[in-house]
PDB file of N, CA and C in Angstrom:
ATOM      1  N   UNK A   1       5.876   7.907 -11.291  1.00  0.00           N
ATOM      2  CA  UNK A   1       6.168   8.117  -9.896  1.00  0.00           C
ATOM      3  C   UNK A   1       4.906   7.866  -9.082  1.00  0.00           C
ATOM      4  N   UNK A   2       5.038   6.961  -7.676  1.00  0.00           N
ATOM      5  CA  UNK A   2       3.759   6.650  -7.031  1.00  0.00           C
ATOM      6  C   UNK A   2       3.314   7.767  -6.354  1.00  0.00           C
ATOM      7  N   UNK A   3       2.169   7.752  -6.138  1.00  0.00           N
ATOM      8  CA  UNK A   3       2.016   9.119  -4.949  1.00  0.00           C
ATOM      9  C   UNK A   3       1.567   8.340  -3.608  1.00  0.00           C
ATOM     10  N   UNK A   4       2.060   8.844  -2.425  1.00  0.00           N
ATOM     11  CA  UNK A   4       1.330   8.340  -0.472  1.00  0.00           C
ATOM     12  C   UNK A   4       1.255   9.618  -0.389  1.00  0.00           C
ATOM     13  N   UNK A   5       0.392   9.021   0.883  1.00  0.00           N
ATOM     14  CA  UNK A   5      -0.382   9.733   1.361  1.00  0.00           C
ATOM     15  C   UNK A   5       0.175   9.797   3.171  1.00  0.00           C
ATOM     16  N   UNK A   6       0.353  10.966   3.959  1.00  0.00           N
ATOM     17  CA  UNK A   6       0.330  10.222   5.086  1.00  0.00           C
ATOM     18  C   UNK A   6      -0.566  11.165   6.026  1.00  0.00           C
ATOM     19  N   UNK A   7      -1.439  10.102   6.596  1.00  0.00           N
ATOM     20  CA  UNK A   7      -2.920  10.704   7.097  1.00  0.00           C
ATOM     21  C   UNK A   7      -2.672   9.953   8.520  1.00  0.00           C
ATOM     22  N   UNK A   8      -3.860  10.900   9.249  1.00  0.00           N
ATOM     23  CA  UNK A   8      -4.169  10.302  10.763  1.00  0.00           C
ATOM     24  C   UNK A   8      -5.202   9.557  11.170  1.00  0.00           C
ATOM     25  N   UNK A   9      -5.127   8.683  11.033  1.00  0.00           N
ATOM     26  CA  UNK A   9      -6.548   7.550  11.325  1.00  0.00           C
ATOM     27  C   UNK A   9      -6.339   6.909  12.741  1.00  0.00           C
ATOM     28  N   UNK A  10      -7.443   6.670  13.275  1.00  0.00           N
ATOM     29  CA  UNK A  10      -7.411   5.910  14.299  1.00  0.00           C
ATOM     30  C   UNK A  10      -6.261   6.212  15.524  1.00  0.00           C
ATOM     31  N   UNK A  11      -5.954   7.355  16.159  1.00  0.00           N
ATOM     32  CA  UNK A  11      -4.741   7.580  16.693  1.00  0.00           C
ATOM     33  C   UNK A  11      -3.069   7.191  16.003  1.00  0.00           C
ATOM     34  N   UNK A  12      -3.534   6.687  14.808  1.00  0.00           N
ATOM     35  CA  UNK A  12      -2.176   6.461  14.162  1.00  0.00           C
ATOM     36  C   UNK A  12      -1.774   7.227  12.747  1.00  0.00           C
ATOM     37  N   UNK A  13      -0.610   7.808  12.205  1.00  0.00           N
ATOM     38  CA  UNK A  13      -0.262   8.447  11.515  1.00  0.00           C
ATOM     39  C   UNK A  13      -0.507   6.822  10.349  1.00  0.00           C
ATOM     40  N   UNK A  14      -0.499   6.794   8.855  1.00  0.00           N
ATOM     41  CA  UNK A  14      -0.321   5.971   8.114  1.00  0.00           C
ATOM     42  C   UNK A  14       0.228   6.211   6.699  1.00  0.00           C
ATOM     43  N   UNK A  15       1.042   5.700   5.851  1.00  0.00           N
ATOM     44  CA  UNK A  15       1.532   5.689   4.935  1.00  0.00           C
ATOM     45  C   UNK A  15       0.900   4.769   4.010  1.00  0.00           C
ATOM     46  N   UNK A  16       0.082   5.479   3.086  1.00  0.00           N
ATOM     47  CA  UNK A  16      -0.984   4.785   1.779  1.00  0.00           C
ATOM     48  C   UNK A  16      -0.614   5.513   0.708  1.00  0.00           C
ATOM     49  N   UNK A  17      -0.147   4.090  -0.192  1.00  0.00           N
ATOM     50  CA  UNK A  17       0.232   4.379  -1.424  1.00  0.00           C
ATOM     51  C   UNK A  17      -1.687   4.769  -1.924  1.00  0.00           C
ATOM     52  N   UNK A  18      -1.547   6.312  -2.958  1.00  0.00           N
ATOM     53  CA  UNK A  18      -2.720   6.172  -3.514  1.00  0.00           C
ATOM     54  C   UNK A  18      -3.631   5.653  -4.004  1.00  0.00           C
ATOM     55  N   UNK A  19      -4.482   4.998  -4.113  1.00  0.00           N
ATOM     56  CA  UNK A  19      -5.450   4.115  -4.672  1.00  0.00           C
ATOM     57  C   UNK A  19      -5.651   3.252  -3.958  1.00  0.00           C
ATOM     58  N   UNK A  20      -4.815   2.978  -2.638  1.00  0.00           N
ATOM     59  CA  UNK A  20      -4.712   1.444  -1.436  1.00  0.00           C
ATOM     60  C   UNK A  20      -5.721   2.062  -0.607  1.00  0.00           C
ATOM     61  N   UNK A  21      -6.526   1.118  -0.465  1.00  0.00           N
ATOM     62  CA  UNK A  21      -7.161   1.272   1.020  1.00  0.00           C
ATOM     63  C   UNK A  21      -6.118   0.713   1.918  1.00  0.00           C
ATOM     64  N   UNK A  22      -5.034  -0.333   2.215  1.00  0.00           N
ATOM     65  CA  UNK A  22      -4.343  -0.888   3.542  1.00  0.00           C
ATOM     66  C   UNK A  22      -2.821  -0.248   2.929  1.00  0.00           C
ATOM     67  N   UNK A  23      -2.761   0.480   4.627  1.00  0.00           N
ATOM     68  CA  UNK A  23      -1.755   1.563   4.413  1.00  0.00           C
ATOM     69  C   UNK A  23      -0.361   0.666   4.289  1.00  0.00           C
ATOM     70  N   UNK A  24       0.633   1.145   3.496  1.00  0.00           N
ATOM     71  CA  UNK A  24       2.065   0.230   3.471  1.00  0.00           C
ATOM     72  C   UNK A  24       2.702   0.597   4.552  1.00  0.00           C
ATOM     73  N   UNK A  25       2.480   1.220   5.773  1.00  0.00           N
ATOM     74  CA  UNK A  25       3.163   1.471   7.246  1.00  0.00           C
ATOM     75  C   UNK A  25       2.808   2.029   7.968  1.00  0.00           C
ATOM     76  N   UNK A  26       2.683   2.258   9.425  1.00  0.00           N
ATOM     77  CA  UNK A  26       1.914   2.411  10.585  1.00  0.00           C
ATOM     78  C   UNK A  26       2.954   3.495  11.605  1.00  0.00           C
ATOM     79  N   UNK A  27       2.052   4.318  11.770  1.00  0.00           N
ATOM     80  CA  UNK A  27       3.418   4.967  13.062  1.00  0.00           C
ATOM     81  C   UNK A  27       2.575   5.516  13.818  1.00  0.00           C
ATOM     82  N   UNK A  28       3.753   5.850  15.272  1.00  0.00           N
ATOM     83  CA  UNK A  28       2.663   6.464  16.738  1.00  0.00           C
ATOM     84  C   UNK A  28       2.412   7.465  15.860  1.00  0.00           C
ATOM     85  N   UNK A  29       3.660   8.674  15.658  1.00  0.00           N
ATOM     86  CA  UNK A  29       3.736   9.957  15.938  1.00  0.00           C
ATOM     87  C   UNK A  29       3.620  10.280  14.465  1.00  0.00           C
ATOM     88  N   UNK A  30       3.316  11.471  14.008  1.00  0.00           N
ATOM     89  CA  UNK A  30       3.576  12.553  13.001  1.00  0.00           C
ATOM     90  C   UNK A  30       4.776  12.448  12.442  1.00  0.00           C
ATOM     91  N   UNK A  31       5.431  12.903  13.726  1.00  0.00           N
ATOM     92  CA  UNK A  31       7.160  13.241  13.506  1.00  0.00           C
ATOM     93  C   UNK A  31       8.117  11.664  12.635  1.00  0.00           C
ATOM     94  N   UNK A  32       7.454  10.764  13.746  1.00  0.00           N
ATOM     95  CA  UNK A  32       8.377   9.739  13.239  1.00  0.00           C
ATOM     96  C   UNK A  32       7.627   9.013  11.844  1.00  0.00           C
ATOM     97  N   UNK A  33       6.441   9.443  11.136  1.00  0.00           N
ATOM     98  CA  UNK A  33       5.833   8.925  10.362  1.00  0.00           C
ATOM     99  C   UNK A  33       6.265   9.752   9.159  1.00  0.00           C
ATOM    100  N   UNK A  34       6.488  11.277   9.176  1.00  0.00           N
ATOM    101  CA  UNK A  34       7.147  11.830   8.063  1.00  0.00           C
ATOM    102  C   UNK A  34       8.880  11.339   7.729  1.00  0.00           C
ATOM    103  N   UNK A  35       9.557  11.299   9.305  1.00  0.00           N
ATOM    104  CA  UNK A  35      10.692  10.469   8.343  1.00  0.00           C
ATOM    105  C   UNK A  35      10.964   9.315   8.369  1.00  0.00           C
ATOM    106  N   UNK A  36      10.470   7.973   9.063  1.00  0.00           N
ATOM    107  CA  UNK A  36      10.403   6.850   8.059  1.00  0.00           C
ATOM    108  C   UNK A  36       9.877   6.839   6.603  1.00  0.00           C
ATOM    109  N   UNK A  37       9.074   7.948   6.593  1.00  0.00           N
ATOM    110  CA  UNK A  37       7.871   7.706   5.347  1.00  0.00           C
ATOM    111  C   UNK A  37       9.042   7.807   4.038  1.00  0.00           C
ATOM    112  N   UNK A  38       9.872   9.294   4.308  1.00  0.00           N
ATOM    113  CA  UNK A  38      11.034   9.630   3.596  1.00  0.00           C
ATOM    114  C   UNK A  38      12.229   8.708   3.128  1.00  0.00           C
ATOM    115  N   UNK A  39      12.234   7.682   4.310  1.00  0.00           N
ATOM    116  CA  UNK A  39      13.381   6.773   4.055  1.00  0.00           C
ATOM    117  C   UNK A  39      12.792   5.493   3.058  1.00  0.00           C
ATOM    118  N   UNK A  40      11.302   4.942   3.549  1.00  0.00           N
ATOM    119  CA  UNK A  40      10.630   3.923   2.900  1.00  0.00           C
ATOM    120  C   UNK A  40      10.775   4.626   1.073  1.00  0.00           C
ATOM    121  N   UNK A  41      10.102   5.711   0.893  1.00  0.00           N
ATOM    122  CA  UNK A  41       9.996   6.158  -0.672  1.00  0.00           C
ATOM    123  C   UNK A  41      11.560   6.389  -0.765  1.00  0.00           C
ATOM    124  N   UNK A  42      12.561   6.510  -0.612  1.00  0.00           N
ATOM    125  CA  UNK A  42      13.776   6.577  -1.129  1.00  0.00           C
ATOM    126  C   UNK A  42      14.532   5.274  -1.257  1.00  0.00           C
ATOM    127  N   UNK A  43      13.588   3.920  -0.819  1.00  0.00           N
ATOM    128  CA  UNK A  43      14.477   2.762  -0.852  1.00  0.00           C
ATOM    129  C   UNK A  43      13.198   2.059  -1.524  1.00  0.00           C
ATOM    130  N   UNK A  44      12.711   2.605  -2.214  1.00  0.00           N
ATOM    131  CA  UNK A  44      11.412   2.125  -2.922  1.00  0.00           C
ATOM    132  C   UNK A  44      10.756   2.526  -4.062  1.00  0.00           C
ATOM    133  N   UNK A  45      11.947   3.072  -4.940  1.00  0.00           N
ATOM    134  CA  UNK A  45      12.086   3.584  -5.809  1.00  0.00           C
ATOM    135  C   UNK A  45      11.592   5.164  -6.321  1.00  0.00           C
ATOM    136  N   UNK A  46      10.959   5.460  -5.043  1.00  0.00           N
ATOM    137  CA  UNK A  46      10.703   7.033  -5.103  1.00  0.00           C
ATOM    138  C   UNK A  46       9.286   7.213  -4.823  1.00  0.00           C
ATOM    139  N   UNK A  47       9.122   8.660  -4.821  1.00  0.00           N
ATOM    140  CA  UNK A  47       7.665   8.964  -5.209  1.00  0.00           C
ATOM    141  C   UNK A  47       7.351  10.298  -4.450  1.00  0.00           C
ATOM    142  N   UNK A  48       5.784  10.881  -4.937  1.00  0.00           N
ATOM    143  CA  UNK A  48       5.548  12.314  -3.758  1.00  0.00           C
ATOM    144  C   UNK A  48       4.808  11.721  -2.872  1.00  0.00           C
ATOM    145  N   UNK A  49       5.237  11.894  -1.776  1.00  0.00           N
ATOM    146  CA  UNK A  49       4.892  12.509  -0.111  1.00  0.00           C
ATOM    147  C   UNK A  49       3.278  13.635   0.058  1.00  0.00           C
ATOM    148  N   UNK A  50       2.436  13.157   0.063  1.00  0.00           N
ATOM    149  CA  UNK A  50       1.649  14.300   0.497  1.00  0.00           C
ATOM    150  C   UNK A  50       1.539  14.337   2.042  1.00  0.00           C
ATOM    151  N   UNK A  51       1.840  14.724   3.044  1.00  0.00           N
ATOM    152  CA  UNK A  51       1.934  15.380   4.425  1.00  0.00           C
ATOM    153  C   UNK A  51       0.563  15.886   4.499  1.00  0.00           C
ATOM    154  N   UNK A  52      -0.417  15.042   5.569  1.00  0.00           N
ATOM    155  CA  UNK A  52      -1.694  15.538   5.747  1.00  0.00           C
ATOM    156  C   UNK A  52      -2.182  16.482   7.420  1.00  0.00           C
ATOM    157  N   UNK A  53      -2.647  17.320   7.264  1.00  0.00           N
ATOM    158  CA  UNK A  53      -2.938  17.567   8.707  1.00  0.00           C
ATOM    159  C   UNK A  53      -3.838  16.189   9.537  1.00  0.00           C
ATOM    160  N   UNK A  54      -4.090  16.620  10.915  1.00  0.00           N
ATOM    161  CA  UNK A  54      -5.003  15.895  11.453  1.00  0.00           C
ATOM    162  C   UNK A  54      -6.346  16.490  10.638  1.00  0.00           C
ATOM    163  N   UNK A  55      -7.195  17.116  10.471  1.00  0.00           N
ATOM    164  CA  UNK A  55      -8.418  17.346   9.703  1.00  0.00           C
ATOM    165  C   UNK A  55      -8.535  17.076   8.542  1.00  0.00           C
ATOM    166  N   UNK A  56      -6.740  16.573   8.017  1.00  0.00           N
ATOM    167  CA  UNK A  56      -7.527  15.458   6.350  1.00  0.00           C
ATOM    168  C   UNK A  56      -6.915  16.830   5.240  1.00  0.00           C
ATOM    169  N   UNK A  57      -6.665  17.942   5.497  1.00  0.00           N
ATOM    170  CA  UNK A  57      -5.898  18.801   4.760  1.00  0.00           C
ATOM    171  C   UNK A  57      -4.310  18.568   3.945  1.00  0.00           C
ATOM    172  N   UNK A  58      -4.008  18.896   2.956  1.00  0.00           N
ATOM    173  CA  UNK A  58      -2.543  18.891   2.469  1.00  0.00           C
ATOM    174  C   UNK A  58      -2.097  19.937   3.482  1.00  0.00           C
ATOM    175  N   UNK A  59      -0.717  19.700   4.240  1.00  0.00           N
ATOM    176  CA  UNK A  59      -0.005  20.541   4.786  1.00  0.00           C
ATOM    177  C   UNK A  59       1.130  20.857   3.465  1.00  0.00           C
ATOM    178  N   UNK A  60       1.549  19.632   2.935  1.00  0.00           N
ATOM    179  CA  UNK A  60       3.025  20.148   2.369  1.00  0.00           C
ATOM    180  C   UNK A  60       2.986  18.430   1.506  1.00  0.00           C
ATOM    181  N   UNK A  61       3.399  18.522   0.134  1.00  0.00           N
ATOM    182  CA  UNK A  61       4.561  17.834  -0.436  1.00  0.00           C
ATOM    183  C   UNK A  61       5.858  17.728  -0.933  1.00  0.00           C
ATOM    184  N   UNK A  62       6.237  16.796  -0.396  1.00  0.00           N
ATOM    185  CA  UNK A  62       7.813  16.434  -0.798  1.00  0.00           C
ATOM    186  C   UNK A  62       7.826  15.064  -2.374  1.00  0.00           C
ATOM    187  N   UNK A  63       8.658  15.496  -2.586  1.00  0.00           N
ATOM    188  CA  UNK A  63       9.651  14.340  -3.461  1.00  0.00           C
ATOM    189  C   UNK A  63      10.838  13.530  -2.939  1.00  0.00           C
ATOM    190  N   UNK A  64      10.744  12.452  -3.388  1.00  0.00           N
ATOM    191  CA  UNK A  64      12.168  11.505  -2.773  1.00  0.00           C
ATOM    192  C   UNK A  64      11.839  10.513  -3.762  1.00  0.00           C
ATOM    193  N   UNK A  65      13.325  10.500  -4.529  1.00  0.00           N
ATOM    194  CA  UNK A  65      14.872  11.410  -4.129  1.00  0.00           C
ATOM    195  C   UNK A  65      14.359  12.964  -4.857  1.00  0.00           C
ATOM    196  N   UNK A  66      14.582  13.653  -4.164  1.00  0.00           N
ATOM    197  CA  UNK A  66      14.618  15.183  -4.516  1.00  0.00           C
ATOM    198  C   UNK A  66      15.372  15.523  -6.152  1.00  0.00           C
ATOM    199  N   UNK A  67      15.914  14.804  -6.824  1.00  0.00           N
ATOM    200  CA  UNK A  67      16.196  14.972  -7.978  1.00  0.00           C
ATOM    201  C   UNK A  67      14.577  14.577  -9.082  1.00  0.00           C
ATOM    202  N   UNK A  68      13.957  13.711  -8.756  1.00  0.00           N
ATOM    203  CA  UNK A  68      13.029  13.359  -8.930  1.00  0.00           C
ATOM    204  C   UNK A  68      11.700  14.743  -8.944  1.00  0.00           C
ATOM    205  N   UNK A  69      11.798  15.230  -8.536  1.00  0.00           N
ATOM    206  CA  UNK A  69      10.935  16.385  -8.309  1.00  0.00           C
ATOM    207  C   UNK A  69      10.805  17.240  -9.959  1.00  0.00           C
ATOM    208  N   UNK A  70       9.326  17.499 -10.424  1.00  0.00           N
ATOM    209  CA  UNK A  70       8.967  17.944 -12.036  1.00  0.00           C
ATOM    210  C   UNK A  70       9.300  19.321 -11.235  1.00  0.00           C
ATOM    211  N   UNK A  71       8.750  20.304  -9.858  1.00  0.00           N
ATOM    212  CA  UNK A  71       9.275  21.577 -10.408  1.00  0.00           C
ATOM    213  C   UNK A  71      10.574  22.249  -9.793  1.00  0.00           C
ATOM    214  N   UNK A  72      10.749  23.275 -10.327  1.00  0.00           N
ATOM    215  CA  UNK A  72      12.105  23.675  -9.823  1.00  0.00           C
ATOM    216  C   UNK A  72      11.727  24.726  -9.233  1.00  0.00           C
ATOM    217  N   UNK A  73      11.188  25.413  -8.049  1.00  0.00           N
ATOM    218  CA  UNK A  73      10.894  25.813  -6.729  1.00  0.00           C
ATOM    219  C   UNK A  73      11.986  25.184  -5.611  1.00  0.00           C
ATOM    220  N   UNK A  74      12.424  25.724  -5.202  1.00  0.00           N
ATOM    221  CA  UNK A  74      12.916  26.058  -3.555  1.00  0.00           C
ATOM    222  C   UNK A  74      11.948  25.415  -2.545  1.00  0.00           C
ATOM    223  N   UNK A  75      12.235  24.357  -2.248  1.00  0.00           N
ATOM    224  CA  UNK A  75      11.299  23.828  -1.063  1.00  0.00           C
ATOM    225  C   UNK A  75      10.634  22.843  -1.593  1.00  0.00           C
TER     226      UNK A  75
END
């Protein structure tokens, strides 16, 4: 399973598969960068989501497709 990343660079939210320096997608907002990001890894054979703050922190990861996910936790 791949892992992205989605971070805030340059006034823009970005979607980087791990190990890429050139992000695989570009967005204004936060909002609209977590769910394209969701739709891109579910038509792209999957993978985890790490959700970054603006200061470069993990806020939250997801899995997609959610069956895909190693633990079995709620959320």
């Amino acid at each position: 399973m791949k892992n992205y990343h989605l971070t805030k660079k340059d006034n823009q939210w970005k979607l980087t598969a791990e190990g890429n320096e050139r992000a695989s997608k570009v967005f204004e907002t936060k909002k609209e960068g977590v769910q394209q990001s969701a739709e891109y890894l579910k038509n792209n054979q999957g993978g985890s989501l790490k959700i970054h703050l603006e200061n470069g922190k993990i806020q939250e990861e997801r899995t997609y497709p959610k069956s895909s996910d190693p633990k079995e936790s709620k959320g």
